[in-house]
N, C-alpha and C. Protein backbone atom coordinates (compact mmCIF):
# COMPACT_ATOMS: atom_id res chain seq x y z
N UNK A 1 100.96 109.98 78.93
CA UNK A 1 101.25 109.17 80.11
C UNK A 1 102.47 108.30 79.82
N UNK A 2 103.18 108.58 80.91
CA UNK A 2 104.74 107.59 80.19
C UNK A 2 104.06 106.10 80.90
N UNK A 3 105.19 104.78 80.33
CA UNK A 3 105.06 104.03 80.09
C UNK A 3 104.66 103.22 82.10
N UNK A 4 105.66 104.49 83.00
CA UNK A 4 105.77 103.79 84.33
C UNK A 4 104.59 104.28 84.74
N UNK A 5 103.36 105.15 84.66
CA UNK A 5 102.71 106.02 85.11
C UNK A 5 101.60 105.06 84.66
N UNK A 6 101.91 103.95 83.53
CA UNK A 6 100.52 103.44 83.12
C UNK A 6 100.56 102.12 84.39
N UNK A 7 101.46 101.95 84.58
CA UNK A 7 101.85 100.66 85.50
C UNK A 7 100.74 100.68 86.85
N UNK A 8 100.20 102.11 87.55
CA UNK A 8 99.63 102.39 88.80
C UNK A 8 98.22 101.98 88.20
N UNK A 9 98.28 102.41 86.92
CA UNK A 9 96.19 102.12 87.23
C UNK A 9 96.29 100.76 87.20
N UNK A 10 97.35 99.78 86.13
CA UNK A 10 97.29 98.26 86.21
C UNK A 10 96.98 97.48 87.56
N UNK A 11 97.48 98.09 88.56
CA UNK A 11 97.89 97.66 89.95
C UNK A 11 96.55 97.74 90.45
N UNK A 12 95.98 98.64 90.34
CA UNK A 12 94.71 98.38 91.19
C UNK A 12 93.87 97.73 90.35
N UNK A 13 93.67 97.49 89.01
CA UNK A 13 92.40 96.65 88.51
C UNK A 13 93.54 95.49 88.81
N UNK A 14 94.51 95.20 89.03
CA UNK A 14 94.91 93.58 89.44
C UNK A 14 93.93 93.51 90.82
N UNK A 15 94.39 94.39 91.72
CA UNK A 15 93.86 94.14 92.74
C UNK A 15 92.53 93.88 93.07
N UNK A 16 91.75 94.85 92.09
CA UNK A 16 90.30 94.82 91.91
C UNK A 16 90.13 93.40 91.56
N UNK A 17 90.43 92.82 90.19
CA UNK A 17 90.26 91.89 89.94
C UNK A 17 90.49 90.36 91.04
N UNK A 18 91.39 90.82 91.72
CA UNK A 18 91.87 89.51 92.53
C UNK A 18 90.84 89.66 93.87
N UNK A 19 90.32 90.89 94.11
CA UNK A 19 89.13 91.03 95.06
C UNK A 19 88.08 89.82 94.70
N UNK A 20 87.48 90.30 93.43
CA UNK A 20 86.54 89.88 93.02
C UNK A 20 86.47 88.45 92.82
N UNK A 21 87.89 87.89 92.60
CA UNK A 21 87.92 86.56 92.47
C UNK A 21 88.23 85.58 93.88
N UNK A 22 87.49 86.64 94.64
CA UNK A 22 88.10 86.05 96.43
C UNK A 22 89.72 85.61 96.19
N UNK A 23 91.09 86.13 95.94
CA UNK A 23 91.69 85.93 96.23
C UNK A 23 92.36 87.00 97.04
N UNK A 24 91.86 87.46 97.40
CA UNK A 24 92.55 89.02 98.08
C UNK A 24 92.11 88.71 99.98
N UNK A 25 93.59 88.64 100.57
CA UNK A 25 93.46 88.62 102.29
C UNK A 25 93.22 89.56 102.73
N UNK A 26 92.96 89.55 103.94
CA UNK A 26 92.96 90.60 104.99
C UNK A 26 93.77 89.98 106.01
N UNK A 27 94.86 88.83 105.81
CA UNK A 27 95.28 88.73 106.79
C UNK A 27 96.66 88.60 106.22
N UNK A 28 97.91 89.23 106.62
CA UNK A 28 99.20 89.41 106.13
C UNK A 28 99.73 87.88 106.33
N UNK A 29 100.53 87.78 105.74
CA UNK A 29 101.42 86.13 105.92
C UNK A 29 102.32 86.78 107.29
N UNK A 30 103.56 85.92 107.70
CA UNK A 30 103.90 86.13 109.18
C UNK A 30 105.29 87.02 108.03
N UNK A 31 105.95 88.01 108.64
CA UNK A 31 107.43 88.33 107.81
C UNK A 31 108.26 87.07 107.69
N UNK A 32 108.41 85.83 108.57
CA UNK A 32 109.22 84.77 107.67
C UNK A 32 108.74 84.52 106.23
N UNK A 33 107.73 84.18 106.02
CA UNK A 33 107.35 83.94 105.08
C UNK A 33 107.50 84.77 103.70
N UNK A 34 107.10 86.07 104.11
CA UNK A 34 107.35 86.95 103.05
C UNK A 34 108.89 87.28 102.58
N UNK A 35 109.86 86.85 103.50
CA UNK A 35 111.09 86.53 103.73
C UNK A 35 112.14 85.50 102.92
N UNK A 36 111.18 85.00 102.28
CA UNK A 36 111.41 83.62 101.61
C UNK A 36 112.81 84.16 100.18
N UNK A 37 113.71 83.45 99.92
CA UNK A 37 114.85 84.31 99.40
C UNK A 37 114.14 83.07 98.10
N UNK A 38 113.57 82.28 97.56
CA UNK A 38 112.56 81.37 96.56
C UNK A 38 112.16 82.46 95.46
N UNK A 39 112.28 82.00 94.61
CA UNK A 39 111.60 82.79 93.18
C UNK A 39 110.01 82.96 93.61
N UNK A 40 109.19 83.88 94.09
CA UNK A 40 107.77 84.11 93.75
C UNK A 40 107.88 83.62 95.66
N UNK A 41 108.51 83.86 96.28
CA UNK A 41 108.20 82.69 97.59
C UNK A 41 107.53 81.81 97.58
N UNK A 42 107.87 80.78 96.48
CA UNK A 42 107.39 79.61 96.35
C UNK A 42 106.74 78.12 97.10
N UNK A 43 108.03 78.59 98.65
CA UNK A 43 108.29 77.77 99.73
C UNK A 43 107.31 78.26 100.38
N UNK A 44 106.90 79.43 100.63
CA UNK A 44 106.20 80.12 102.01
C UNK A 44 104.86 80.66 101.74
N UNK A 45 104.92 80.67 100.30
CA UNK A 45 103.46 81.95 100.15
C UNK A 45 103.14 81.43 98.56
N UNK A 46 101.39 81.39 98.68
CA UNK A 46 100.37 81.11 97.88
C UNK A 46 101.14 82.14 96.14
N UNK A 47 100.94 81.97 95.25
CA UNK A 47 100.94 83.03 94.38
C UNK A 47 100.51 84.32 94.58
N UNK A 48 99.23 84.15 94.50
CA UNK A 48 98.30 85.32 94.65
C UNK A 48 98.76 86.08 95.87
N UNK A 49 99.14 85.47 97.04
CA UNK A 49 99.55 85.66 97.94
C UNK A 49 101.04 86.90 97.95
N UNK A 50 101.36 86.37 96.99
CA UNK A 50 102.82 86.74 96.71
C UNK A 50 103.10 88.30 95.77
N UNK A 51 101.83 88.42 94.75
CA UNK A 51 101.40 89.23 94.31
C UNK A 51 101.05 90.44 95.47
N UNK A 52 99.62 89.86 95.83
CA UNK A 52 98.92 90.83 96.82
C UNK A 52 99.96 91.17 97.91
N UNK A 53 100.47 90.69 98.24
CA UNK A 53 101.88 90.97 99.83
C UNK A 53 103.43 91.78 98.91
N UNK A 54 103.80 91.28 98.03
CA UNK A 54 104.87 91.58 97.63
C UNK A 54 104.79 92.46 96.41
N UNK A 55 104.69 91.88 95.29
CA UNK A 55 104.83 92.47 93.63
C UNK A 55 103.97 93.65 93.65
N UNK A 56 102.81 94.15 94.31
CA UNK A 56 102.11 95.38 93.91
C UNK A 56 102.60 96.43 94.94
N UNK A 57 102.57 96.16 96.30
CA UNK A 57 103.19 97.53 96.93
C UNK A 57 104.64 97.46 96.92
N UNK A 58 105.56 96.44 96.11
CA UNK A 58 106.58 97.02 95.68
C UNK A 58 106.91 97.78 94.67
N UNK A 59 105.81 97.59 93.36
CA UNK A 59 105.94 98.38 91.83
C UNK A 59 105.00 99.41 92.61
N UNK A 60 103.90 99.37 93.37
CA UNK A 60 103.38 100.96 93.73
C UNK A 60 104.61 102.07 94.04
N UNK A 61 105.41 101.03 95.23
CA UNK A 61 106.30 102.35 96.04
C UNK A 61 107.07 103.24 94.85
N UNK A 62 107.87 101.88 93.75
CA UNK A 62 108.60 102.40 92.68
C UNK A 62 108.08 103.52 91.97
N UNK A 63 106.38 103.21 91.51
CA UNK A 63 106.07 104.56 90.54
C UNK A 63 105.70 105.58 91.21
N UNK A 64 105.42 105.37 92.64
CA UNK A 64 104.90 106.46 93.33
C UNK A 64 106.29 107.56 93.93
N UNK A 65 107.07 106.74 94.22
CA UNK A 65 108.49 107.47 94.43
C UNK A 65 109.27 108.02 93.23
N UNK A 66 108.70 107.95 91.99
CA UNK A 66 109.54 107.71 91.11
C UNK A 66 110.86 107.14 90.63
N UNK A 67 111.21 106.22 91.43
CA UNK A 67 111.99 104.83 91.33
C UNK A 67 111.92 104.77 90.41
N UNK A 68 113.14 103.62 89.90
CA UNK A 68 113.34 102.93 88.27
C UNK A 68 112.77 101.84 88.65
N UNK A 69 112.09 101.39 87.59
CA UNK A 69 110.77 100.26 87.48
C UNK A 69 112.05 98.99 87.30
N UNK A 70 111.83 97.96 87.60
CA UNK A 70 112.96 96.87 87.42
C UNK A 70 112.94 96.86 85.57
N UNK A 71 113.87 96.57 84.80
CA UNK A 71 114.15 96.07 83.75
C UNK A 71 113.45 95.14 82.75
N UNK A 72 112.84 94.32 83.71
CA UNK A 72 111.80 93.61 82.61
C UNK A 72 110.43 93.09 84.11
N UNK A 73 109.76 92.38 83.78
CA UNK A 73 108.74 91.67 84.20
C UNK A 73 108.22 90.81 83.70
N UNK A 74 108.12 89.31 84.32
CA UNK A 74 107.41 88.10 83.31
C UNK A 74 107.05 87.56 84.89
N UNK A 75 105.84 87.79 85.40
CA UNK A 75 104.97 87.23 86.11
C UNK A 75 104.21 86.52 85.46
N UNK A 76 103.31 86.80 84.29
CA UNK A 76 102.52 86.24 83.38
C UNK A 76 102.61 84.85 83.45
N UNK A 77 103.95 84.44 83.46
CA UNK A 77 103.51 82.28 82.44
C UNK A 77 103.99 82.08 83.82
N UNK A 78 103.99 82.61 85.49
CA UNK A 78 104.29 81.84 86.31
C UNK A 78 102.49 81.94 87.14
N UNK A 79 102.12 82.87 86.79
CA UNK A 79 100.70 83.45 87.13
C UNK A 79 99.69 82.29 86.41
N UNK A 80 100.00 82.16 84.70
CA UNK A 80 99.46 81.34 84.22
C UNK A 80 99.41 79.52 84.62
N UNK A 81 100.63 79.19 85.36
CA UNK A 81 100.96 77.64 85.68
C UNK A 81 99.87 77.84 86.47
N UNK A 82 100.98 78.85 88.02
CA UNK A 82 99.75 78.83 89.22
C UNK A 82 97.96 79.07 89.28
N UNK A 83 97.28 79.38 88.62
CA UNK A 83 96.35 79.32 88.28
C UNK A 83 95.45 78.29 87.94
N UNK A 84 96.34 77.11 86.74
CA UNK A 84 95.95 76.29 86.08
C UNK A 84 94.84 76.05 86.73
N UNK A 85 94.77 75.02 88.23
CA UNK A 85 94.13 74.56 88.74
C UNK A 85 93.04 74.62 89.65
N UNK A 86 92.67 76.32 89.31
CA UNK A 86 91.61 76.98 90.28
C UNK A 86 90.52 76.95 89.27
N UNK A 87 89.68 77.00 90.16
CA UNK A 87 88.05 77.15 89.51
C UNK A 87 87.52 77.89 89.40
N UNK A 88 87.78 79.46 89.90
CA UNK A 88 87.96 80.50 88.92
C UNK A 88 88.37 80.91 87.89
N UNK A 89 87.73 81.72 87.39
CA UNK A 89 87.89 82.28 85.71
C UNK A 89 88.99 83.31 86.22
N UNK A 90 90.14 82.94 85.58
CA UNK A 90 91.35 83.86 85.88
C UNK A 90 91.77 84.50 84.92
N UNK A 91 90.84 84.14 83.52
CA UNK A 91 91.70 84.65 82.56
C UNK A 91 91.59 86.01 82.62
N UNK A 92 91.07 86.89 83.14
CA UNK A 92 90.58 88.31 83.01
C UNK A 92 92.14 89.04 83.68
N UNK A 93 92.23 88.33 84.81
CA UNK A 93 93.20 88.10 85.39
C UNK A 93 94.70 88.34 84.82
N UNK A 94 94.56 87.06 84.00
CA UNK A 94 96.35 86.37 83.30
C UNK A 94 96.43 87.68 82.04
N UNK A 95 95.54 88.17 81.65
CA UNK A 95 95.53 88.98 80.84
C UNK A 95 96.40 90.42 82.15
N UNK A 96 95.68 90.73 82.27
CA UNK A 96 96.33 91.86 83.50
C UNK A 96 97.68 92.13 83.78
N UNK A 97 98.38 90.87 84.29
CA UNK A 97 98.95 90.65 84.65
C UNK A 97 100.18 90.48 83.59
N UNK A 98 100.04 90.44 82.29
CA UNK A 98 100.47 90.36 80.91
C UNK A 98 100.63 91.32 80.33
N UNK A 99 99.32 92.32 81.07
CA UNK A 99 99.64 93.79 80.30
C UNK A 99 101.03 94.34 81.22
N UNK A 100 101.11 94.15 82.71
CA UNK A 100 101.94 94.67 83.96
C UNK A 100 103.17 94.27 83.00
N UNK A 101 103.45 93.01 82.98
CA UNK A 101 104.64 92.49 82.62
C UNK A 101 105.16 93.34 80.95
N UNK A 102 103.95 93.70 80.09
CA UNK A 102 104.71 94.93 78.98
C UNK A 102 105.26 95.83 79.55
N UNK A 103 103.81 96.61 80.15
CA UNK A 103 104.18 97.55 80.95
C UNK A 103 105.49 98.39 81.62
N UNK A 104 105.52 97.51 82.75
CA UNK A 104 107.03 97.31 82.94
C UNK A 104 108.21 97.70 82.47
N UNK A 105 108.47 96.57 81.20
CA UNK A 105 109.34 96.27 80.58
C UNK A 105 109.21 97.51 79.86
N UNK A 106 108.60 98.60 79.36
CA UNK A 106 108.46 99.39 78.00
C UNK A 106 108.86 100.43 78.82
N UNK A 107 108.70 100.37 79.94
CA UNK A 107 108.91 101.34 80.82
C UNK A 107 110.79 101.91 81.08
N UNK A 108 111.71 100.68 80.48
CA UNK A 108 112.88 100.84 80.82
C UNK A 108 113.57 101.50 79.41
């Protein structure tokens, strides 16, 4: 399994995982928002938010199209700040999201 091919199963136990931790919508943000030109759309959209709407069906389309995976990935220590303060157990999570960000990167 090459390195971009491991990236798709990551994506759904993120997702799985962010199910389970009730952070996963069913309701899309408005396109301004997702629009946000902000590192992580910082201004407009939740983290998780930002993940679930943006970062996974954009690395899906990439490995599924066979696209070039971006160059590196460090979601991890911005995943880790945003988190700090929830009362969920995220670490199952920050781990995940740590493997994506090797992932990724090993991938180039």
């Amino acid at each position: 399994m090459t390195p971009a091919q491991q990236v798709l199963p990551l994506l759904m136990e993120i997702e799985r995982e962010m199910r389970a931790l009730d952070l996963w919508s069913q309701t899309m943000p408005d396109a301004q928002a997702l629009m946000s030109q902000q590192p992580f759309c910082i201004d407009t959209l939740e983290f998780h938010e930002w993940v679930q709407w943006l970062l996974l069906p954009r690395l899906q389309h990439l490995v599924l199209e066979q696209l070039p995976l971006p160059e590196s990935c460090a979601v991890a220590p911005m995943a880790e700040e945003a988190f700090k303060l929830m009362e969920e157990n995220t670490e199952h999570l920050l781990e995940l999201l740590e493997q994506l960000d090797q992932a990724v990167t090993d991938a180039t």
